[in-house]
PDB file of N, CA and C in Angstrom:
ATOM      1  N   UNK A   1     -22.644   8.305 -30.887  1.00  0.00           N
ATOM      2  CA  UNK A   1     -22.981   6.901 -30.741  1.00  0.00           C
ATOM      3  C   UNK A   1     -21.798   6.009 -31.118  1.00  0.00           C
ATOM      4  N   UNK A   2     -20.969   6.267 -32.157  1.00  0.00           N
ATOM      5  CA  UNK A   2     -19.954   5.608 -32.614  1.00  0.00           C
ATOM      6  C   UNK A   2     -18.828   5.438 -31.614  1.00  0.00           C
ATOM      7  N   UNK A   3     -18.877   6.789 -30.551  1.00  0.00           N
ATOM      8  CA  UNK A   3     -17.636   6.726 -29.753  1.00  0.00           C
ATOM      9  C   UNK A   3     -17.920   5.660 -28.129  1.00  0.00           C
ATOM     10  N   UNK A   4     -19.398   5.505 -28.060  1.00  0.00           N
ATOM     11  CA  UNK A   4     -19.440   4.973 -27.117  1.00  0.00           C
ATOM     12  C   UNK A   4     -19.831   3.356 -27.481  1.00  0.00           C
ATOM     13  N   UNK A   5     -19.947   3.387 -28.724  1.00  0.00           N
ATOM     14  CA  UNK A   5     -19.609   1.558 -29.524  1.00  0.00           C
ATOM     15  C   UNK A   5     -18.109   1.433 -29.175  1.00  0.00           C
ATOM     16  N   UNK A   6     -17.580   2.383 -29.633  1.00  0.00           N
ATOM     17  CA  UNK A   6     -16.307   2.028 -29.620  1.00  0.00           C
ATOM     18  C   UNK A   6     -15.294   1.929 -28.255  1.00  0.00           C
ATOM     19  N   UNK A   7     -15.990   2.533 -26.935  1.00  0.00           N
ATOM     20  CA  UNK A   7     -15.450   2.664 -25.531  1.00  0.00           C
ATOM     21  C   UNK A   7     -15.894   0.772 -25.210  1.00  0.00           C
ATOM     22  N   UNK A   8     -16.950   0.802 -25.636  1.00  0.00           N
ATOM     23  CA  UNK A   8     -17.749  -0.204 -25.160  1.00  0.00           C
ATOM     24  C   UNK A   8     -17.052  -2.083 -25.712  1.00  0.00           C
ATOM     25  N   UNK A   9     -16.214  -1.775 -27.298  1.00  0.00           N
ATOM     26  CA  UNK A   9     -15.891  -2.294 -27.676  1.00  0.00           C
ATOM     27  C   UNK A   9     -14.287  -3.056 -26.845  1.00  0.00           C
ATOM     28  N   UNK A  10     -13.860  -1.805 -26.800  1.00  0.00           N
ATOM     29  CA  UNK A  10     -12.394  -1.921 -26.179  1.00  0.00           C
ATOM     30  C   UNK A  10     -12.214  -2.246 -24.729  1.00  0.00           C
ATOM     31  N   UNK A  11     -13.468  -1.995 -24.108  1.00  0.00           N
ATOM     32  CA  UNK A  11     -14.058  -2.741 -22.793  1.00  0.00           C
ATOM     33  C   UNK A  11     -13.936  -3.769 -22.888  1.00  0.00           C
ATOM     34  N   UNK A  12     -15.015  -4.615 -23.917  1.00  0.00           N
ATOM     35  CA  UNK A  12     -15.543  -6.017 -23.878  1.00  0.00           C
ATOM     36  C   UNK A  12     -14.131  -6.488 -24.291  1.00  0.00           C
ATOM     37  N   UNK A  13     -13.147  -5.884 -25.111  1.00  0.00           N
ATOM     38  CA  UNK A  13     -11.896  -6.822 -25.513  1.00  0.00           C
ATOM     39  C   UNK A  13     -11.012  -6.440 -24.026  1.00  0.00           C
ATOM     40  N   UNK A  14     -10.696  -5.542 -23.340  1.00  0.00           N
ATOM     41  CA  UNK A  14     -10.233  -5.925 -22.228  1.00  0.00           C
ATOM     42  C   UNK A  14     -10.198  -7.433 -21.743  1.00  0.00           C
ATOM     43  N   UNK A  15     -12.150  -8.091 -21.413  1.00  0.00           N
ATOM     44  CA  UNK A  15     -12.147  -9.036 -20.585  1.00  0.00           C
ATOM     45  C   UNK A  15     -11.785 -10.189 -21.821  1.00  0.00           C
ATOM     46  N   UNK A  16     -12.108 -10.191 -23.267  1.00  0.00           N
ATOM     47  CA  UNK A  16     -11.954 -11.424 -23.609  1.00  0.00           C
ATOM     48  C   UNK A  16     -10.725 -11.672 -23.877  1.00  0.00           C
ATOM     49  N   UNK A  17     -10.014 -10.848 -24.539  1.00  0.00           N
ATOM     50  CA  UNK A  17      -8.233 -10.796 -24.547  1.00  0.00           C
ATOM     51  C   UNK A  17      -7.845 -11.812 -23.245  1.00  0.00           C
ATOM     52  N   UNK A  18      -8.171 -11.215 -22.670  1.00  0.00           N
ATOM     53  CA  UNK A  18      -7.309 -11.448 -21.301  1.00  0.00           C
ATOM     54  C   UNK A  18      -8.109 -12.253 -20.234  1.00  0.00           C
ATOM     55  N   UNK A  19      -8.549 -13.707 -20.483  1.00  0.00           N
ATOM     56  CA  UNK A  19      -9.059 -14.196 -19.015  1.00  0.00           C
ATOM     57  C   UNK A  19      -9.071 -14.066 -18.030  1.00  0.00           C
ATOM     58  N   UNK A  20      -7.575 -14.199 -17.830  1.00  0.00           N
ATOM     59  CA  UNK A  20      -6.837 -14.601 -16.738  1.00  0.00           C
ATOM     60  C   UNK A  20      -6.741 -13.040 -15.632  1.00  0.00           C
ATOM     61  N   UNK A  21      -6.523 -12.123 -16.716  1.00  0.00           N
ATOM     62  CA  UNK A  21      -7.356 -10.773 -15.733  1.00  0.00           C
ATOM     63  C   UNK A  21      -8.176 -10.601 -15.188  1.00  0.00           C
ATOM     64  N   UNK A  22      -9.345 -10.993 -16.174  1.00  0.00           N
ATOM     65  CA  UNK A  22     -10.919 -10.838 -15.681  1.00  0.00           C
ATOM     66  C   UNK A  22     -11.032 -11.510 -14.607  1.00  0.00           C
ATOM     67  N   UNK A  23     -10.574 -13.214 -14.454  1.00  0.00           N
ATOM     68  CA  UNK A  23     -10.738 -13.680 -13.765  1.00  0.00           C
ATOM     69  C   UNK A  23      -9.878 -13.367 -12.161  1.00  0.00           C
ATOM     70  N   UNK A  24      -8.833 -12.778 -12.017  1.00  0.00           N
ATOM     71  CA  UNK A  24      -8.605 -12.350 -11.695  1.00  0.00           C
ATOM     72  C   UNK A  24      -8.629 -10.712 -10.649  1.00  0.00           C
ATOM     73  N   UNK A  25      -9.501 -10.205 -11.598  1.00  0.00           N
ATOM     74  CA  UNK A  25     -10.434  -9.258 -10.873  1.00  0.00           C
ATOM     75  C   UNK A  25     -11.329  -9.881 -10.494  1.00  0.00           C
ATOM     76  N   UNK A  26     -12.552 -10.552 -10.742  1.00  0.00           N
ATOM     77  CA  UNK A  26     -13.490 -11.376  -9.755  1.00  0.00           C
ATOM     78  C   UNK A  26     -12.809 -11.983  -8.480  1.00  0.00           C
ATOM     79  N   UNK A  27     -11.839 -12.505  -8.502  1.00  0.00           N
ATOM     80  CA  UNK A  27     -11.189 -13.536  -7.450  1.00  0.00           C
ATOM     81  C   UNK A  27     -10.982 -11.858  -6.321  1.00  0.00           C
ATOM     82  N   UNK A  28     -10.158 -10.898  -6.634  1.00  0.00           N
ATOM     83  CA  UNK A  28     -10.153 -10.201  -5.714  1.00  0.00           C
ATOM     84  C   UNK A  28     -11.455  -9.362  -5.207  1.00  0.00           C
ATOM     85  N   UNK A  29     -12.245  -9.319  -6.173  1.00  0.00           N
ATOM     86  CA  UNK A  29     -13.742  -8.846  -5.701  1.00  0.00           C
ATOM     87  C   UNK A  29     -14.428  -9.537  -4.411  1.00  0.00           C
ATOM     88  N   UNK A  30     -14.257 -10.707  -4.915  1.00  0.00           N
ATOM     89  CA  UNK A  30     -14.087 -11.951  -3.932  1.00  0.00           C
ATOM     90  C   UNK A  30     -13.908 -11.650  -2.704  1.00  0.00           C
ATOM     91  N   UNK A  31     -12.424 -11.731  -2.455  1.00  0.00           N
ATOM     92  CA  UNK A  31     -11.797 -11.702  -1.933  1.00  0.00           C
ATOM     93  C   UNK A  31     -11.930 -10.238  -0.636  1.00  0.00           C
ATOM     94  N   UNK A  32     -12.123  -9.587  -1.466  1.00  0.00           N
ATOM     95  CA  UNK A  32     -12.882  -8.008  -0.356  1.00  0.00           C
ATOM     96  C   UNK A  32     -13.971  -8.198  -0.039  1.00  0.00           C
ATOM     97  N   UNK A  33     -14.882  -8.873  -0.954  1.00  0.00           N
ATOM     98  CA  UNK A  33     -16.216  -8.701  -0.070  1.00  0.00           C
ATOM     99  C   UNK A  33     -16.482  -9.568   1.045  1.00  0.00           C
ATOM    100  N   UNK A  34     -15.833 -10.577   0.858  1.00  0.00           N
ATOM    101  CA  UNK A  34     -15.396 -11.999   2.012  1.00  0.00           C
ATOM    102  C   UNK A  34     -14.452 -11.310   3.330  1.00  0.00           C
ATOM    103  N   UNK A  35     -13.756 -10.620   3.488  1.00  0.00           N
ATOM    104  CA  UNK A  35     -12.652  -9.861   4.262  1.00  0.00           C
ATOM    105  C   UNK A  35     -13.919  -8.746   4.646  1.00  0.00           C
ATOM    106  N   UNK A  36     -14.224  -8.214   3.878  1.00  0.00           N
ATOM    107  CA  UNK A  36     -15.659  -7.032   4.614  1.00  0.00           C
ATOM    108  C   UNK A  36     -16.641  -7.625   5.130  1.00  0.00           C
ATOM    109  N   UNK A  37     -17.112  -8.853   4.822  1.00  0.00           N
ATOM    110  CA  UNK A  37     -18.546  -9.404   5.606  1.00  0.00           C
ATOM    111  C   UNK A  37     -17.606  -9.897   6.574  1.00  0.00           C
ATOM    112  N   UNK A  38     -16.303 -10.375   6.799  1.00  0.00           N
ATOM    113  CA  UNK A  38     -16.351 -10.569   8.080  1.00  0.00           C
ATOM    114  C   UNK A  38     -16.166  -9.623   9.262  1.00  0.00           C
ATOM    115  N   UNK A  39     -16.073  -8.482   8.869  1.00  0.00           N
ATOM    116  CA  UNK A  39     -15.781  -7.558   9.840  1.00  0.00           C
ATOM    117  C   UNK A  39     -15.174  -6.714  10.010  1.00  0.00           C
ATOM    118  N   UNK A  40     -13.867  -6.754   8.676  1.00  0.00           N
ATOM    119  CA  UNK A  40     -12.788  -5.719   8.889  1.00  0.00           C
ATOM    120  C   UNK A  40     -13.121  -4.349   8.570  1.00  0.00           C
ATOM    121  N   UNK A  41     -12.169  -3.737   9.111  1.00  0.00           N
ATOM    122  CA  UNK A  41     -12.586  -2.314   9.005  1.00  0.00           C
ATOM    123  C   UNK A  41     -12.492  -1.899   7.405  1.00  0.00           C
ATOM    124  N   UNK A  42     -13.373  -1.063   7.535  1.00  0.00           N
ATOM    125  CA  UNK A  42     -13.210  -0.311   5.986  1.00  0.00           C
ATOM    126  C   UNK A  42     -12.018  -0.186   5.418  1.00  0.00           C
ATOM    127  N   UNK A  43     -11.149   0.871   6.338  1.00  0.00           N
ATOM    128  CA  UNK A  43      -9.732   1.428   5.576  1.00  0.00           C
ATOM    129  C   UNK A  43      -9.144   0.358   5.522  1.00  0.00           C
ATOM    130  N   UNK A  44      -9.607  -1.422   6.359  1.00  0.00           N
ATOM    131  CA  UNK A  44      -8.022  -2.199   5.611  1.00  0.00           C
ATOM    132  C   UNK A  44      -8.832  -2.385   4.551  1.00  0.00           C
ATOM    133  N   UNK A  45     -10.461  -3.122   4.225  1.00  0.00           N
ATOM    134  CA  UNK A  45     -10.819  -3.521   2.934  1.00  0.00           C
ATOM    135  C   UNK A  45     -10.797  -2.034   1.794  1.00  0.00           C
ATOM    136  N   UNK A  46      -9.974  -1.353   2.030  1.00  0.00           N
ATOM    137  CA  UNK A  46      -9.991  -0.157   0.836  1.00  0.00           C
ATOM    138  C   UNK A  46      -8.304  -0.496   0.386  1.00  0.00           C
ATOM    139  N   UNK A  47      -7.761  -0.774   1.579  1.00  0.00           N
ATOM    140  CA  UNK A  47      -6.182  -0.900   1.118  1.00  0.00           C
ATOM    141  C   UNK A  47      -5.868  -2.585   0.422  1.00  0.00           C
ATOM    142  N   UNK A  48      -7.065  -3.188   1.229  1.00  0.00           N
ATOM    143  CA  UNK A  48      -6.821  -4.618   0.289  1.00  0.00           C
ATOM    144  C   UNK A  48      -7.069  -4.730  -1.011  1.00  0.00           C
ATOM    145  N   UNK A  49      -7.612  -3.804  -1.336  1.00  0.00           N
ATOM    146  CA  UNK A  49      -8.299  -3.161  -2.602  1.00  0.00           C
ATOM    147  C   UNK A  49      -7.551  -2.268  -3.429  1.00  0.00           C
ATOM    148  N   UNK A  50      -7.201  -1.576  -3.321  1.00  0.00           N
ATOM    149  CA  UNK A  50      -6.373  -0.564  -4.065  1.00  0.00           C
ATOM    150  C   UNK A  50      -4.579  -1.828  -4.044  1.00  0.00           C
ATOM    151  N   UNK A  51      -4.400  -2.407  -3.573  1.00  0.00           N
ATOM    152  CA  UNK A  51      -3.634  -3.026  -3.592  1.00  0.00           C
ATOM    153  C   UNK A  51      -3.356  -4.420  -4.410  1.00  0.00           C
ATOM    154  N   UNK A  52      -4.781  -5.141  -3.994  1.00  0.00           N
ATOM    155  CA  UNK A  52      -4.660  -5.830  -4.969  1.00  0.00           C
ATOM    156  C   UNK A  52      -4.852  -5.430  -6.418  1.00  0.00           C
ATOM    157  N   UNK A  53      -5.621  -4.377  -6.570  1.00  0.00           N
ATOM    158  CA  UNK A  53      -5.695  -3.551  -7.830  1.00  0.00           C
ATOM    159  C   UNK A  53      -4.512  -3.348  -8.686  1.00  0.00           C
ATOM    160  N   UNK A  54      -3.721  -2.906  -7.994  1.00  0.00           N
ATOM    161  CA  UNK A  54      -2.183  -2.250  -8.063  1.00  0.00           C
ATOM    162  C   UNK A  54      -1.513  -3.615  -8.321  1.00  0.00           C
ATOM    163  N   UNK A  55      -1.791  -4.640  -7.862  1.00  0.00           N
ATOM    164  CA  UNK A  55      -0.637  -5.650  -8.170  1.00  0.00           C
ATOM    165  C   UNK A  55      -1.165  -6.453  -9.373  1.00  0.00           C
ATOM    166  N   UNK A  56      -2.485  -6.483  -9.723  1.00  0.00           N
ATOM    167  CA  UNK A  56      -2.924  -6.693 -11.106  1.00  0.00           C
ATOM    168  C   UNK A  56      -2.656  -5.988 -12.004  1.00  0.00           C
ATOM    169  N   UNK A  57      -2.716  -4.927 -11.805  1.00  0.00           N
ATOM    170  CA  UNK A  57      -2.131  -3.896 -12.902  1.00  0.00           C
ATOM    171  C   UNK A  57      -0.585  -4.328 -13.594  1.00  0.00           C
ATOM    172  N   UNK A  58      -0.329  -4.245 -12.044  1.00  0.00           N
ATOM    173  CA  UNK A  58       1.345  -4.090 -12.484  1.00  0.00           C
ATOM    174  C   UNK A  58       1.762  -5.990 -13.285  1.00  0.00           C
ATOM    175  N   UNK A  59       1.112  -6.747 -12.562  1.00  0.00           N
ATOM    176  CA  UNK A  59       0.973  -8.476 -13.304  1.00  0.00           C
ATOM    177  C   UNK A  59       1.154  -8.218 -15.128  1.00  0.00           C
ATOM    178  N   UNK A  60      -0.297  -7.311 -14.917  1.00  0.00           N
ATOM    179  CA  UNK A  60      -0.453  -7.851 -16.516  1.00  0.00           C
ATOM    180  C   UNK A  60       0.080  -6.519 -17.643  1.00  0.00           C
ATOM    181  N   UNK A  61       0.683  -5.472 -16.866  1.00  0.00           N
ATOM    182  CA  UNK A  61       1.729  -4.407 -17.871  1.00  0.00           C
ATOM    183  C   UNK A  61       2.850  -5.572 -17.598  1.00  0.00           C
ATOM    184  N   UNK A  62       3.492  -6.587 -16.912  1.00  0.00           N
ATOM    185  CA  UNK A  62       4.925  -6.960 -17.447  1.00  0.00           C
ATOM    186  C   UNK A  62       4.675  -8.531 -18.141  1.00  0.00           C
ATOM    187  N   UNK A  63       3.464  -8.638 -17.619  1.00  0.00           N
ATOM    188  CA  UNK A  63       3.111 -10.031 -19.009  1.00  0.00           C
ATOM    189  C   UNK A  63       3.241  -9.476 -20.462  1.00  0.00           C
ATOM    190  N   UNK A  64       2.447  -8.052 -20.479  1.00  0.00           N
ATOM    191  CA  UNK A  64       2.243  -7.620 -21.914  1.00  0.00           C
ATOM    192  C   UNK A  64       3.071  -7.120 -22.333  1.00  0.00           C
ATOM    193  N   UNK A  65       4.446  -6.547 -21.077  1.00  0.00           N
ATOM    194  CA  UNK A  65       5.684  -5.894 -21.881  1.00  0.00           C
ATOM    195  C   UNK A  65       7.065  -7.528 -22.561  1.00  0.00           C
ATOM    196  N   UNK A  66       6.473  -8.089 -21.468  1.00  0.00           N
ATOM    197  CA  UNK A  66       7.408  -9.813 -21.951  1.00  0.00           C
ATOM    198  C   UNK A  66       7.387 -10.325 -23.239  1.00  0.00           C
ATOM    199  N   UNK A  67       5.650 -10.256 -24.048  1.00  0.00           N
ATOM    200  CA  UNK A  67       5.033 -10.127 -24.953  1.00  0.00           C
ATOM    201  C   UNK A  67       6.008  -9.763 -26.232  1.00  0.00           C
ATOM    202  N   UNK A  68       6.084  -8.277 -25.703  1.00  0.00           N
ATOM    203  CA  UNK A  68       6.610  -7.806 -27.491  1.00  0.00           C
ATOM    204  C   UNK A  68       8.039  -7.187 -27.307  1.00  0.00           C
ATOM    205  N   UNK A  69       8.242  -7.896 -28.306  1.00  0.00           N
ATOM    206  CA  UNK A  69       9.890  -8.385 -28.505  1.00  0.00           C
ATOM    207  C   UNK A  69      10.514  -7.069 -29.013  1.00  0.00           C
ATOM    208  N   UNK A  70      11.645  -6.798 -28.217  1.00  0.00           N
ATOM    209  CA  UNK A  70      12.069  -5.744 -28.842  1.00  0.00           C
ATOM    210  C   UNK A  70      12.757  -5.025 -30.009  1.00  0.00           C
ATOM    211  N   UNK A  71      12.561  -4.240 -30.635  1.00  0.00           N
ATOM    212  CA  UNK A  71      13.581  -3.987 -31.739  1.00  0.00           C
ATOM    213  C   UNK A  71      14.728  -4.251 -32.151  1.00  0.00           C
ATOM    214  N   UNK A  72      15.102  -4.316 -33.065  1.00  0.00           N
ATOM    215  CA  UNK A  72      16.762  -5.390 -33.278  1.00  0.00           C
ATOM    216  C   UNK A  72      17.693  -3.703 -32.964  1.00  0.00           C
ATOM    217  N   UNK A  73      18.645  -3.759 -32.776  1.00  0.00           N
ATOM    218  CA  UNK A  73      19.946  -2.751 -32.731  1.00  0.00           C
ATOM    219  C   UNK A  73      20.429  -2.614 -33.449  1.00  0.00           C
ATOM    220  N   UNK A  74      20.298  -2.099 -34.688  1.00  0.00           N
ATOM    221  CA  UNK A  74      21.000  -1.494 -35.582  1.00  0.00           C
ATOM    222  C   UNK A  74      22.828  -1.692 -35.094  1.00  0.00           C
ATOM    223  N   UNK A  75      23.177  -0.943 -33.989  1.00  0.00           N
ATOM    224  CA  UNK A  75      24.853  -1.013 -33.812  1.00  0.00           C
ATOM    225  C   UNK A  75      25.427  -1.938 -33.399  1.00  0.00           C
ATOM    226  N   UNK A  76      24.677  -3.099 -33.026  1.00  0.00           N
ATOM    227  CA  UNK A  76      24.837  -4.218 -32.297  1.00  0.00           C
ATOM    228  C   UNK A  76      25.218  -5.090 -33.666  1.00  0.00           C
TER     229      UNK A  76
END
């Protein structure tokens, strides 16, 4: 029970940490299901999908690597 408080925990801080993700995943949820009701074929709404996926990902690993400052250099 403790481990799935704790999956559950690090979930819910995913979305509150980070708005601008969450919100962000809705907008492309959006965004596919609007592109699929109108008609397109599956395989593009799977690639609009895995894509926009992929470019959120990659958004918010170089927001969070910008974030933390790197170690000082000792030889420097």
């Amino acid at each position: 029970m403790k481990l799935l408080t704790a999956i559950l925990g690090e979930i819910k801080g995913l979305f509150v940490e980070d708005n601008r993700f969450a919100l962000a995943i809705i907008g492309l949820a959006a965004v596919v299901i609007g592109v699929a009701g109108l008609g397109a074929p599956p395989t593009l709404t799977g690639i609009l999908l895995v894509a926009g996926s992929l470019g959120l990902l990659a958004d918010t690993v170089l927001r969070a690597r910008a974030r933390i400052k790197p170690p000082d250099d000792p030889k420097a």
